[in-house]
Structure formats: structure tokens, C-alpha cells
N, C-alpha and C. Protein backbone atom coordinates (compact mmCIF):
# COMPACT_ATOMS: atom_id res chain seq x y z
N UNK A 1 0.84 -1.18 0.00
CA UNK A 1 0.00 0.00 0.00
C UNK A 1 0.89 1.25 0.00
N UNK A 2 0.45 2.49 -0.99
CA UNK A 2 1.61 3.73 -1.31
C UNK A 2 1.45 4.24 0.32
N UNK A 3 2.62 4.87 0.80
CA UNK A 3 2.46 5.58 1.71
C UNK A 3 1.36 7.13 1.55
N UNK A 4 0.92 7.57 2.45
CA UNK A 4 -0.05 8.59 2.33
C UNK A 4 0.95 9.91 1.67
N UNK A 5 0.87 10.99 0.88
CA UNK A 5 1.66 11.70 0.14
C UNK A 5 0.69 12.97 0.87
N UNK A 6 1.17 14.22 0.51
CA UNK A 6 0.66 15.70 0.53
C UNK A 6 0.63 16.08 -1.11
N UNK A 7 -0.62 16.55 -1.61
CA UNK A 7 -0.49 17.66 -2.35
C UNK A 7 -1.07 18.96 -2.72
N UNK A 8 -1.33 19.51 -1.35
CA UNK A 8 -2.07 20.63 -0.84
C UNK A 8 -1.21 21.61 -0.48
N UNK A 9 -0.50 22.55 -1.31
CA UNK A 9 0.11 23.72 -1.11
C UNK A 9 -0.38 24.05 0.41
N UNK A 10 -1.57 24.38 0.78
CA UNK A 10 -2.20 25.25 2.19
C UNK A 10 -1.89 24.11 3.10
N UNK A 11 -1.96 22.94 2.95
CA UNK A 11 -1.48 22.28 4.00
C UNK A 11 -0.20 22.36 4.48
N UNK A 12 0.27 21.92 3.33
CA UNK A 12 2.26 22.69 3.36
C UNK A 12 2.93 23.37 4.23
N UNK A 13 1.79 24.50 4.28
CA UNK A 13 2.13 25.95 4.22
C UNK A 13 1.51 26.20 6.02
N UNK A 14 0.60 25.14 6.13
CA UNK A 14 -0.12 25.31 7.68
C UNK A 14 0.88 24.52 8.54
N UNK A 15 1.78 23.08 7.99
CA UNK A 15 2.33 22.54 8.20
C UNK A 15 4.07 23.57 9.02
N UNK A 16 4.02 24.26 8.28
CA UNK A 16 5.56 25.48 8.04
C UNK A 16 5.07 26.47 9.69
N UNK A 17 3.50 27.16 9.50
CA UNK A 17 2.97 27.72 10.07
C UNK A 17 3.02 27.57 11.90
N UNK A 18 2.81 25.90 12.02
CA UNK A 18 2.68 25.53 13.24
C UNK A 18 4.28 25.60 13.94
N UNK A 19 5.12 25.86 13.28
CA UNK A 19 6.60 26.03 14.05
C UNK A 19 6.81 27.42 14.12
N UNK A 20 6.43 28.47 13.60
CA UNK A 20 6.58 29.88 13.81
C UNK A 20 6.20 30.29 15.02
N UNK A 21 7.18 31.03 15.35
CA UNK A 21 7.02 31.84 16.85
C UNK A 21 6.91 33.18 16.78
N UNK A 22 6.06 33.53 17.53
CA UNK A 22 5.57 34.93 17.19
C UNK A 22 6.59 36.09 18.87
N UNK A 23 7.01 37.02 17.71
CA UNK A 23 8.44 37.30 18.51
C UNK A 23 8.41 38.88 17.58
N UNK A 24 9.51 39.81 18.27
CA UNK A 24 9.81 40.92 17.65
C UNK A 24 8.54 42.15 17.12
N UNK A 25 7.50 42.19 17.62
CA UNK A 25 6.36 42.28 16.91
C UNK A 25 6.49 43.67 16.77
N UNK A 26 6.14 44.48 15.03
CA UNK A 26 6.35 45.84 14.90
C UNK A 26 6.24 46.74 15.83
N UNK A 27 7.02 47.85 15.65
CA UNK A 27 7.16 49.14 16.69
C UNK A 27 6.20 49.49 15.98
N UNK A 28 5.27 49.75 16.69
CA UNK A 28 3.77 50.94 16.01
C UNK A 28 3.73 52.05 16.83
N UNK A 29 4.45 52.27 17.80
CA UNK A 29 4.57 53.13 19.05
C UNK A 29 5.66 54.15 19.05
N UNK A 30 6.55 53.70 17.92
CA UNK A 30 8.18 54.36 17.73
C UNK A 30 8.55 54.53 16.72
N UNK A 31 8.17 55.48 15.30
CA UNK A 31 8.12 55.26 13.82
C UNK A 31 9.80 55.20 13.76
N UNK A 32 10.65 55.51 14.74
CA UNK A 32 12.20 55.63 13.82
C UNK A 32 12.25 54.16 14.37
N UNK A 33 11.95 53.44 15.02
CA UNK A 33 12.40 51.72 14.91
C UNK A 33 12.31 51.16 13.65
N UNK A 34 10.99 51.29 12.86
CA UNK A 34 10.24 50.27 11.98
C UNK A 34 11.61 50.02 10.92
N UNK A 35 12.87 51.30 10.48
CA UNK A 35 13.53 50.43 9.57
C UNK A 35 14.55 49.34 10.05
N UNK A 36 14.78 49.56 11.49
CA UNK A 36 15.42 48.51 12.05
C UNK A 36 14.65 47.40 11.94
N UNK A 37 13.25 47.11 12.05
CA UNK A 37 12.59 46.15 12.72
C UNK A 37 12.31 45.62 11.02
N UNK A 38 11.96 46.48 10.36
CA UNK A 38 11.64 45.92 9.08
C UNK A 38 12.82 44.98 7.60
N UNK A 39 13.97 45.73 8.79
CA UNK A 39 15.29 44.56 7.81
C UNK A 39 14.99 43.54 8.85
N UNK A 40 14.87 43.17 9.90
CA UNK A 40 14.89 42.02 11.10
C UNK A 40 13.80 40.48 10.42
N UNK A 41 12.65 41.69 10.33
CA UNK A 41 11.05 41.09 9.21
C UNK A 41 11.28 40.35 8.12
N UNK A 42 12.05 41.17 7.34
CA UNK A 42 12.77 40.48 5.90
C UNK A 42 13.24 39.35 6.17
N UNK A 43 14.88 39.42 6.93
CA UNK A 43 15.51 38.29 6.85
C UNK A 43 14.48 36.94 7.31
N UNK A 44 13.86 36.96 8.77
CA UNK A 44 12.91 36.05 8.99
C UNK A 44 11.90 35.59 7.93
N UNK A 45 11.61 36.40 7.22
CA UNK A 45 10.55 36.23 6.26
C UNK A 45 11.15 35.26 5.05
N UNK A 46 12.15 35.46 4.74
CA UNK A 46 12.79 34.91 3.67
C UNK A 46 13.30 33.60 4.33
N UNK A 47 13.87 32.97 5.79
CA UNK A 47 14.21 32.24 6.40
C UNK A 47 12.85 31.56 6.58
N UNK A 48 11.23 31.56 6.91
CA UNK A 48 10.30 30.65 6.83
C UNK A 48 9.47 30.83 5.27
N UNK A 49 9.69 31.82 4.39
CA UNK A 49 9.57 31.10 3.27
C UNK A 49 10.34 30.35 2.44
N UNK A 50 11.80 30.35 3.07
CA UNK A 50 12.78 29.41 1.75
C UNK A 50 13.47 30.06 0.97
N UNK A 51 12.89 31.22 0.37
CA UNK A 51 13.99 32.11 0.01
C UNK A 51 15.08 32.61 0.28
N UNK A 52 15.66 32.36 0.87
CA UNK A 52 16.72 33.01 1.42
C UNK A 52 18.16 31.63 1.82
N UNK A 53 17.77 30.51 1.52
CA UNK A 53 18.27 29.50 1.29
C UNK A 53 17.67 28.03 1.18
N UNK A 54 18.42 27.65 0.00
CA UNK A 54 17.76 26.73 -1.17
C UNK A 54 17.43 25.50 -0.13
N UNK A 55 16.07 24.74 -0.42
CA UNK A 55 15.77 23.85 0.55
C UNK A 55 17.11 22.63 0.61
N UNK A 56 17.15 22.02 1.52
CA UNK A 56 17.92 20.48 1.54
C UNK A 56 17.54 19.58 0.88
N UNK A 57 18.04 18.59 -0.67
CA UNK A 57 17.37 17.99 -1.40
C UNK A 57 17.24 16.89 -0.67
N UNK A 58 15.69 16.16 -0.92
CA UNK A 58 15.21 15.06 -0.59
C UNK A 58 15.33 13.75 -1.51
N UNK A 59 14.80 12.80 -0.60
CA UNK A 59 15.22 11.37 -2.02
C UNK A 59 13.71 11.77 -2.57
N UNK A 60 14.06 11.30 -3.87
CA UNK A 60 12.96 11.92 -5.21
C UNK A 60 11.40 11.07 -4.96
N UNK A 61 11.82 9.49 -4.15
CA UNK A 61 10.82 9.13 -3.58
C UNK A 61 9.83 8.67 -4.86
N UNK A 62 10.59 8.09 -6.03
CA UNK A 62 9.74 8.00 -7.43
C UNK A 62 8.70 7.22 -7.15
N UNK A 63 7.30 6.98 -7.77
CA UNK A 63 6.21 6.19 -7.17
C UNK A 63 5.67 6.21 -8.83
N UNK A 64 5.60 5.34 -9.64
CA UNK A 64 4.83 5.07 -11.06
C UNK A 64 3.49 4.77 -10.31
N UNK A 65 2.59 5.39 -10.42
CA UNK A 65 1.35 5.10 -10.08
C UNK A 65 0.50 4.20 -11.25
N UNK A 66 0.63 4.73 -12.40
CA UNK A 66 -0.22 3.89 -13.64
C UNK A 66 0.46 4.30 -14.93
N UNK A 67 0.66 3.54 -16.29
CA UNK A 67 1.52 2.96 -17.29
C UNK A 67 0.29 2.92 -17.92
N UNK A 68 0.38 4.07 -19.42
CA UNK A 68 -0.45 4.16 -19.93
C UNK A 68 0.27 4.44 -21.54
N UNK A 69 -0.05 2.79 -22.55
CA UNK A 69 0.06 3.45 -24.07
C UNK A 69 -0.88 3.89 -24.58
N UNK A 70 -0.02 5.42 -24.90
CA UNK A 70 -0.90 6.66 -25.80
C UNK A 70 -0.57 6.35 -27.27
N UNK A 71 -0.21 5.49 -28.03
CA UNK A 71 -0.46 5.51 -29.52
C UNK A 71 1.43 5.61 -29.12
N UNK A 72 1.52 6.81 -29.73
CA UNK A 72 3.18 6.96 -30.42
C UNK A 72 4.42 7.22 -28.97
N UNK A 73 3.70 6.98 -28.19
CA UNK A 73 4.36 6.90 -26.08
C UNK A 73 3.73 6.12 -25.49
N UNK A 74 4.19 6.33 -24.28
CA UNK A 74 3.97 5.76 -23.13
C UNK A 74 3.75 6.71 -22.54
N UNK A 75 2.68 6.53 -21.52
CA UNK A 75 2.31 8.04 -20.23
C UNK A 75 2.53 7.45 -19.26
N UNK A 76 3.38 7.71 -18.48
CA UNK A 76 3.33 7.35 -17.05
C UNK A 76 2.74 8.52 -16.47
N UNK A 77 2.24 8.19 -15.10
CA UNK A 77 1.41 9.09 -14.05
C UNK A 77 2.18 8.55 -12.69
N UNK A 78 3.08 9.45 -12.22
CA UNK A 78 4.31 9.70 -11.41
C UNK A 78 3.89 10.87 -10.42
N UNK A 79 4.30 10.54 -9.19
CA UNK A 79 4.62 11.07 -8.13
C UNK A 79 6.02 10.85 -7.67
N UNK A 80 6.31 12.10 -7.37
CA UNK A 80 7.78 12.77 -6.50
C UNK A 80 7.99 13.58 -5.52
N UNK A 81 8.81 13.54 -4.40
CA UNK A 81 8.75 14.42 -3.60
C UNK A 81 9.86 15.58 -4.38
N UNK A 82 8.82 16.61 -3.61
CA UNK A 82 9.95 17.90 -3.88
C UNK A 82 10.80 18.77 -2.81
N UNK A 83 9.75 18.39 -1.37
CA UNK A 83 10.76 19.04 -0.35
C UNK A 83 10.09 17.60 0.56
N UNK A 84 10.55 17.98 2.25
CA UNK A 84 9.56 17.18 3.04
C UNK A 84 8.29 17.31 3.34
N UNK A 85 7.57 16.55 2.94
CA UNK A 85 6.12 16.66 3.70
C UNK A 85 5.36 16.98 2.10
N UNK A 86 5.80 17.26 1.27
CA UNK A 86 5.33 18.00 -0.50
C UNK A 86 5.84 16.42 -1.61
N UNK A 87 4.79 16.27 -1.97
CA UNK A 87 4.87 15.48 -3.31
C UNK A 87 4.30 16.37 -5.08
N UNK A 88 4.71 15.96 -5.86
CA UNK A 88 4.38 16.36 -6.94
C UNK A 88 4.00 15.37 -7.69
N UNK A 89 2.51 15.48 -8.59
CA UNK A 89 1.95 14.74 -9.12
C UNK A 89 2.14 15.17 -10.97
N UNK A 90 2.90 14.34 -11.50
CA UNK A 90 3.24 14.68 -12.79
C UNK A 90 2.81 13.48 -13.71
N UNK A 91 2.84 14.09 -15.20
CA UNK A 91 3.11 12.66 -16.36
C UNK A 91 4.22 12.22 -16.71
N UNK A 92 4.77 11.60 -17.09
CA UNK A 92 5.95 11.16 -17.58
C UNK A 92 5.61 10.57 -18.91
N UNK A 93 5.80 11.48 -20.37
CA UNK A 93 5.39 11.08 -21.75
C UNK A 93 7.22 10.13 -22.07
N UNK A 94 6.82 8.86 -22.76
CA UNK A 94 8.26 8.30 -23.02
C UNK A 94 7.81 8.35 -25.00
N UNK A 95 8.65 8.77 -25.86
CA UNK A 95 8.13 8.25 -27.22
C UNK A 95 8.78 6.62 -27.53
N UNK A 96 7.65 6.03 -27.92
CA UNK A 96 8.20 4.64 -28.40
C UNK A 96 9.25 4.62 -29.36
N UNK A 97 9.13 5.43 -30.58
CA UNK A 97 10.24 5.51 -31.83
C UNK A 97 11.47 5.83 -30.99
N UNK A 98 12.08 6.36 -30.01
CA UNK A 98 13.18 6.42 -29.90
C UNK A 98 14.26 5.50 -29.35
N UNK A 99 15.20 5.41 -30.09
CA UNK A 99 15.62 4.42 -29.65
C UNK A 99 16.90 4.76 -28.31
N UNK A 100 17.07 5.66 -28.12
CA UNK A 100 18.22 6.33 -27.19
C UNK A 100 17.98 7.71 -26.56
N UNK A 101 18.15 7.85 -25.46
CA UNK A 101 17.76 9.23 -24.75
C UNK A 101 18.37 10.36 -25.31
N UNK A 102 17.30 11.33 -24.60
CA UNK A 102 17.07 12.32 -26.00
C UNK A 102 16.79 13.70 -24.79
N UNK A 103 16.83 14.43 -25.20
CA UNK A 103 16.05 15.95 -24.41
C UNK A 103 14.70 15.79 -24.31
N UNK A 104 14.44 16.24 -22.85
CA UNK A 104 13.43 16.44 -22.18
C UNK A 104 12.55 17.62 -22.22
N UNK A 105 11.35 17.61 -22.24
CA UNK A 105 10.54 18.79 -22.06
C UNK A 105 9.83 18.93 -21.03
N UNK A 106 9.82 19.75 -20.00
CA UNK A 106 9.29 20.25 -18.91
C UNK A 106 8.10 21.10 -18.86
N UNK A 107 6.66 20.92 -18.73
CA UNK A 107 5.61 21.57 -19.21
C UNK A 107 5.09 21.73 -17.46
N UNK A 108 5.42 22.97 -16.89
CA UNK A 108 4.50 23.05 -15.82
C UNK A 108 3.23 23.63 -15.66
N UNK A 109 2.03 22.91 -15.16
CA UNK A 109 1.00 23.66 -15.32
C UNK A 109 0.40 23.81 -14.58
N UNK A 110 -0.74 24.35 -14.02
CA UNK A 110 -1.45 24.52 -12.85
C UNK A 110 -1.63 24.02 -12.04
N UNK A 111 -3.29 24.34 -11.05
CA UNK A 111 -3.85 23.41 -10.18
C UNK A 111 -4.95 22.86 -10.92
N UNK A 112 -5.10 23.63 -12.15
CA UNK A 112 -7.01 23.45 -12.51
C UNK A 112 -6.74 22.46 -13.49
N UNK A 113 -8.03 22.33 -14.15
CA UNK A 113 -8.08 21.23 -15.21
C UNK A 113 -7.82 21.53 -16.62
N UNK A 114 -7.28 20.51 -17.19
CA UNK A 114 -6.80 19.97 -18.51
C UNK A 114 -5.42 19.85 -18.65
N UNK A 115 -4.50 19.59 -18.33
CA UNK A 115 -3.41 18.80 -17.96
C UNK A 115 -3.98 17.51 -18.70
N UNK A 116 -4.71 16.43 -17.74
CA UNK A 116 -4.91 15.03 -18.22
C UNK A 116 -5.57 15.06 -19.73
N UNK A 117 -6.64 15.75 -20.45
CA UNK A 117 -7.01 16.09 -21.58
C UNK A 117 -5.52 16.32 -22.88
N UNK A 118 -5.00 17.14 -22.30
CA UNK A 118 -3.39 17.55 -23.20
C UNK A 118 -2.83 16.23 -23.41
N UNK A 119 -2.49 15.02 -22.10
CA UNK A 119 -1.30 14.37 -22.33
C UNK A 119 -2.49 12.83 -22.69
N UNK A 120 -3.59 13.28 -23.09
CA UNK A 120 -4.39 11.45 -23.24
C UNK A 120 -3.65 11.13 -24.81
């Protein structure tokens, strides 16, 4: 049985949420603090969104969920992790005619629908 996966950005993100400590809280009382307090804001801000240094890579955690011939490919329907606790739900198009690896195309697309319509 697959282990249970995440692919709810807001969960993610509530997940990140529950370790934040609420600390330093704006000078609203002292307007010459706020540019001290507001470089302090930044760096933290960029430190619990990730920006500010590149996450730690995870094992890719590959999972072929279902193997599907489309006529002139193969579709795989693949899951990967991308950080901890985050999976990504992708296709994997293979062309049958080739006989040796070749360049890849990377098509990222939304949350909404037609993705599966594009790659049937």
C-alpha cells in the first residue's frame, strides 16, 4: 500500500505555520524603529519562506502510479517528492520511436483542469 503523500500547497504551508514563533512584533509606538525592525522582518521572512536559502534535497521518492500506451508513447502518471512533507503529481510522456535518450521537455501547469485532456 503507497504511503499517504501531501499535495495541498495550504497544507504545506499550515504545516511550516505551526513552528513559527511569534516574537519581535512591529514598533507601532516608535516610527524611527520600523527600519530597524523591518530589515529584522525580511531576513525572517525569507528564512520561513525558503527564500533566502535553497531547501535540503530530498530522495525523489519515485512512485509510477499507472503505465499508460498513448499511440506513439507511453504516459506514465508519477509522483515525487519535492521538499519534506510536499509530493508532486506529474506525467511522464516516453516516445516509443526512440531508440536512445534524447532531451526532455518540462511543461508546468497549474492546479485546474486539462493537464490530463493535453497528455491522453
Amino acid at each position: 500500500m503507497p504511503r499517504p503523500r501531501n499535495f495541498s500547497p495550504w497544507a504545506y504551508w499550515m504545516l511550516h505555520l505551526e513552528s513559527v514563533e511569534t516574537r519581535d512584533p512591529c514598533p507601532d509606538r516608535d516610527p524611527s524603529a520600523l527600519p530597524a525592525w523591518s530589515e529584522r522582518f525580511r531576513e525572517r521572512l525569507d528564512a520561513a519562506l525558503g527564500s533566502a536559502v535553497p531547501p535540503a534535497p530530498v530522495p525523489l521518492d519515485l512512485e509510477v502510479i499507472e503505465t499508460t500506451d498513448a499511440g506513439a508513447y507511453r504516459r506514465e502518471y508519477v509522483v515525487f517528492d519535492s521538499e519534506p512533507a510536499m509530493s508532486v503529481p506529474a506525467f511522464l510522456l516516453v516516445p516509443h520511436a526512440r531508440p536512445e535518450p534524447g532531451p526532455a521537455v518540462l511543461a508546468i501547469h497549474g492546479h485546474g483542469p486539462g493537464k490530463s485532456a493535453v497528455c491522453a
